[in-house]
C-alpha atoms as a PDB file:
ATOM      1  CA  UNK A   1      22.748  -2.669  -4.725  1.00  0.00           C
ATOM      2  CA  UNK A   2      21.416  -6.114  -4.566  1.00  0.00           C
ATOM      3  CA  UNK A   3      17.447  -6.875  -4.877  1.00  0.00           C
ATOM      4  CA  UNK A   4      16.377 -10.051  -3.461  1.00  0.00           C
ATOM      5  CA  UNK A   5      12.816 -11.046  -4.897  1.00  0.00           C
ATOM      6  CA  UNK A   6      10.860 -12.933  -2.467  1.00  0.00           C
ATOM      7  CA  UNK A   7       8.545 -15.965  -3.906  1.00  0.00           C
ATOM      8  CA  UNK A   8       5.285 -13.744  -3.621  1.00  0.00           C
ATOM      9  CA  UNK A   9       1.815 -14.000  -4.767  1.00  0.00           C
ATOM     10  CA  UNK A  10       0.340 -10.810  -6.162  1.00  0.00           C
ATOM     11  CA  UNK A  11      -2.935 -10.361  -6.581  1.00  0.00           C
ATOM     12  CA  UNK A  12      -4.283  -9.581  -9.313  1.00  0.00           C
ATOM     13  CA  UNK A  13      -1.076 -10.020 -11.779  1.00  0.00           C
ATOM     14  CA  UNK A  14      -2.540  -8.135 -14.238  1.00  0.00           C
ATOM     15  CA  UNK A  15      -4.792  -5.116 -14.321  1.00  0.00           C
ATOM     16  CA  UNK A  16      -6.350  -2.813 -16.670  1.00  0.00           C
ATOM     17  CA  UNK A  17      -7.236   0.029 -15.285  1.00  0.00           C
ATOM     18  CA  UNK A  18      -8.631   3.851 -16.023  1.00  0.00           C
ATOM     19  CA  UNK A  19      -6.740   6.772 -15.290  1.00  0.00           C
ATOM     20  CA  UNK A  20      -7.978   8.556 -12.040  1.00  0.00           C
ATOM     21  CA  UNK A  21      -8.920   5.310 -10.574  1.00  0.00           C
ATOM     22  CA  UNK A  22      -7.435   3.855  -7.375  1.00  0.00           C
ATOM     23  CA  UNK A  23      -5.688   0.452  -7.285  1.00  0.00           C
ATOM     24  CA  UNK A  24      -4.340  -1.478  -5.000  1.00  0.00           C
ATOM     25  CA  UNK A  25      -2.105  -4.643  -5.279  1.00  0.00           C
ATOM     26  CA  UNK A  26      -0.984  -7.098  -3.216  1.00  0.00           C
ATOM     27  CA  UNK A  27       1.384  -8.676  -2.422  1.00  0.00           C
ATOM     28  CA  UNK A  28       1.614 -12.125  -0.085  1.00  0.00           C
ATOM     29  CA  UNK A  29       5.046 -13.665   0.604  1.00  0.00           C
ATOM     30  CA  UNK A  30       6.206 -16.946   1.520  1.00  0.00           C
ATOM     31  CA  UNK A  31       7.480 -16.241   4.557  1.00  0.00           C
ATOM     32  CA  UNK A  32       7.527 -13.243   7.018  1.00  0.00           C
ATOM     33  CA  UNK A  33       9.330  -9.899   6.429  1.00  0.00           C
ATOM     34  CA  UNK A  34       8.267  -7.807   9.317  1.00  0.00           C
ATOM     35  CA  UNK A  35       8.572  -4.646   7.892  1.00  0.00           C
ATOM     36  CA  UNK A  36      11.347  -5.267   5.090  1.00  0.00           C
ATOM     37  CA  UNK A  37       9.320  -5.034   2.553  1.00  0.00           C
ATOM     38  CA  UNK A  38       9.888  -2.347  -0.452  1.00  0.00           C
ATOM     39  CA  UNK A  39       8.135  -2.056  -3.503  1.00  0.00           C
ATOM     40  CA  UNK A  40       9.661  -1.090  -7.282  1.00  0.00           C
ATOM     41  CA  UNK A  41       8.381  -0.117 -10.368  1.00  0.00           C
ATOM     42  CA  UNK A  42       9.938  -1.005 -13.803  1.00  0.00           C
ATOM     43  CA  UNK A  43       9.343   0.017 -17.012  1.00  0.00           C
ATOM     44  CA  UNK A  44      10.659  -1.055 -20.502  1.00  0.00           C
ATOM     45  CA  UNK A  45      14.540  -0.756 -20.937  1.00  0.00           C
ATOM     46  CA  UNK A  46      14.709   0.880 -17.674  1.00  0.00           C
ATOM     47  CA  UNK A  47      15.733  -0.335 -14.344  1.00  0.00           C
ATOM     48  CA  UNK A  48      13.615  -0.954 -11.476  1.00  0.00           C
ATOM     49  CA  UNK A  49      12.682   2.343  -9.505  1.00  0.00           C
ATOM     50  CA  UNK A  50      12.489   2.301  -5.850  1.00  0.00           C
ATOM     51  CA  UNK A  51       8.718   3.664  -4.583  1.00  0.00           C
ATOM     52  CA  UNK A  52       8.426   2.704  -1.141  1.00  0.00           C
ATOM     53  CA  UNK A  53      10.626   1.111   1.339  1.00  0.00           C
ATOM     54  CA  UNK A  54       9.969  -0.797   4.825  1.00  0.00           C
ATOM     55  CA  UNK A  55       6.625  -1.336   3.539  1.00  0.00           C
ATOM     56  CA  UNK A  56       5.192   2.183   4.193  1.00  0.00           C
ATOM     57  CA  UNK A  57       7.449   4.632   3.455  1.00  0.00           C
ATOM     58  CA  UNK A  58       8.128   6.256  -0.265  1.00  0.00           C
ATOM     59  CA  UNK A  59      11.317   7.055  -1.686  1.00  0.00           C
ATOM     60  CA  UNK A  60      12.478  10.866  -2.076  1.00  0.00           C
ATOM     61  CA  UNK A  61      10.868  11.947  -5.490  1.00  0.00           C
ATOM     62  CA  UNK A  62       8.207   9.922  -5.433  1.00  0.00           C
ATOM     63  CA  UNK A  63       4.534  11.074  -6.186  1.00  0.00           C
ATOM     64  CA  UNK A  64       2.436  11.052  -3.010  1.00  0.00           C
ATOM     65  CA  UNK A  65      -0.531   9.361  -5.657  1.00  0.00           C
ATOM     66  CA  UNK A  66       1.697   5.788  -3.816  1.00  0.00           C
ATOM     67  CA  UNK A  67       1.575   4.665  -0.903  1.00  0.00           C
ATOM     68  CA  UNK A  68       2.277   1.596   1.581  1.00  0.00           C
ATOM     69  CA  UNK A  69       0.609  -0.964   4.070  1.00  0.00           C
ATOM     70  CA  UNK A  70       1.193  -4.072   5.879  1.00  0.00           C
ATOM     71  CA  UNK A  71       3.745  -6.210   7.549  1.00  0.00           C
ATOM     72  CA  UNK A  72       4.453  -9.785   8.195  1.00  0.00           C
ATOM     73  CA  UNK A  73       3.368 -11.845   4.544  1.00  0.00           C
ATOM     74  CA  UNK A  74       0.981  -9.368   3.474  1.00  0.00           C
ATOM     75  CA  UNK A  75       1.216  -6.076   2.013  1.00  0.00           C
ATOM     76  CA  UNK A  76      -0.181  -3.741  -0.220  1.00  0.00           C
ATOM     77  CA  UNK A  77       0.533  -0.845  -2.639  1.00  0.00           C
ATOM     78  CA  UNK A  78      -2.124   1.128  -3.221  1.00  0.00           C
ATOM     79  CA  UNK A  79      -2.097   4.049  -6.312  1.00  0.00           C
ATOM     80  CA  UNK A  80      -4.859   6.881  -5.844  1.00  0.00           C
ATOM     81  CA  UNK A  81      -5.437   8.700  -8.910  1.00  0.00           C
ATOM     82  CA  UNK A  82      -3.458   6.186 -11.206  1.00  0.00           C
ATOM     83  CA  UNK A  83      -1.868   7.771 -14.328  1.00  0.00           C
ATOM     84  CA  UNK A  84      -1.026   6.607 -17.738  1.00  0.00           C
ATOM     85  CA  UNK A  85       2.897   7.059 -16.767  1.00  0.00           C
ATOM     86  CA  UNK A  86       2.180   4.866 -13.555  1.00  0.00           C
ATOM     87  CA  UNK A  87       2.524   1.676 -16.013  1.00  0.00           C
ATOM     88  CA  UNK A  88       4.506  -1.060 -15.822  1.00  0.00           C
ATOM     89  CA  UNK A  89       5.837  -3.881 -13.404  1.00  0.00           C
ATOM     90  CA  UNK A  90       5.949  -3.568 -10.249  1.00  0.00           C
ATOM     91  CA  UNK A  91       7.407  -5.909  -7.798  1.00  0.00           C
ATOM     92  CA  UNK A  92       7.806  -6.720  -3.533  1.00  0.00           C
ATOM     93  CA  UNK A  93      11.194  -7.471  -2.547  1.00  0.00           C
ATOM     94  CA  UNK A  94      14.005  -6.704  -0.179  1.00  0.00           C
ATOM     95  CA  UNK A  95      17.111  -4.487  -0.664  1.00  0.00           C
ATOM     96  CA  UNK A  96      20.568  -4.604   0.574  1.00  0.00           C
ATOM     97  CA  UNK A  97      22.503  -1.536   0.038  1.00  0.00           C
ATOM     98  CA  UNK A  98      26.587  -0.956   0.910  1.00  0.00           C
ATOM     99  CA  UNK A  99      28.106   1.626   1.210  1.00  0.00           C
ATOM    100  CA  UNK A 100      31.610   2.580   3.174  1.00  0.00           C
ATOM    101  CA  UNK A 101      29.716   2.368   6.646  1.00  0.00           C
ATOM    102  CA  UNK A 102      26.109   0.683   6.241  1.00  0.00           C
ATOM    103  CA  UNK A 103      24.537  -2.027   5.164  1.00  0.00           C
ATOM    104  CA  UNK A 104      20.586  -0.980   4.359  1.00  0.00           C
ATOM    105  CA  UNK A 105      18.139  -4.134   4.547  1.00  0.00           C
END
């Protein structure tokens, strides 16, 4: 799997929230995506974790507490309810995926 991590501006970089609150980050890129837009969380010594893919849609496993918006430059991930666990780095990008017949973007 190759990640390809737009130049993006997310706003805010950094936040400090309480649990049970809702937050929302943004992200704006550089150039339009249309809907190719997926969204990843990483945490220390771990690799990123797919949450949502084509901007609105979140990966099998993933707490419904995430979810999705936008198209074109902007988009958003929004977390209702956040939790201690949600922490970390989280990052907009596009994926490319092979396997034997498909190529994922």
């Amino acid at each position: 799997m190759l990640v390809i991590f737009h130049r993006a501006r997310f706003t805010p970089e950094v936040q400090s929230v309480v649990p049970g609150q809702t937050v929302s980050i943004r992200c704006k890129a550089s150039s339009s995506m249309g809907s190719y837009l997926h969204w990843y969380l990483q945490k220390p010594s771990e690799a990123p974790k797919l949450l949502v893919y084509y901007a609105t849609n979140r990966h099998s496993g993933v707490s419904d507490h995430f979810s999705g918006s936008g198209s074109g430059t902007d988009f958003t991930l929004t977390i209702s309810g956040v939790q201690a666990e949600d922490a970390g780095v989280y990052y907009c990008g596009q994926m490319f995926a092979w396997n034997n017949e498909n190529c994922i973007k």
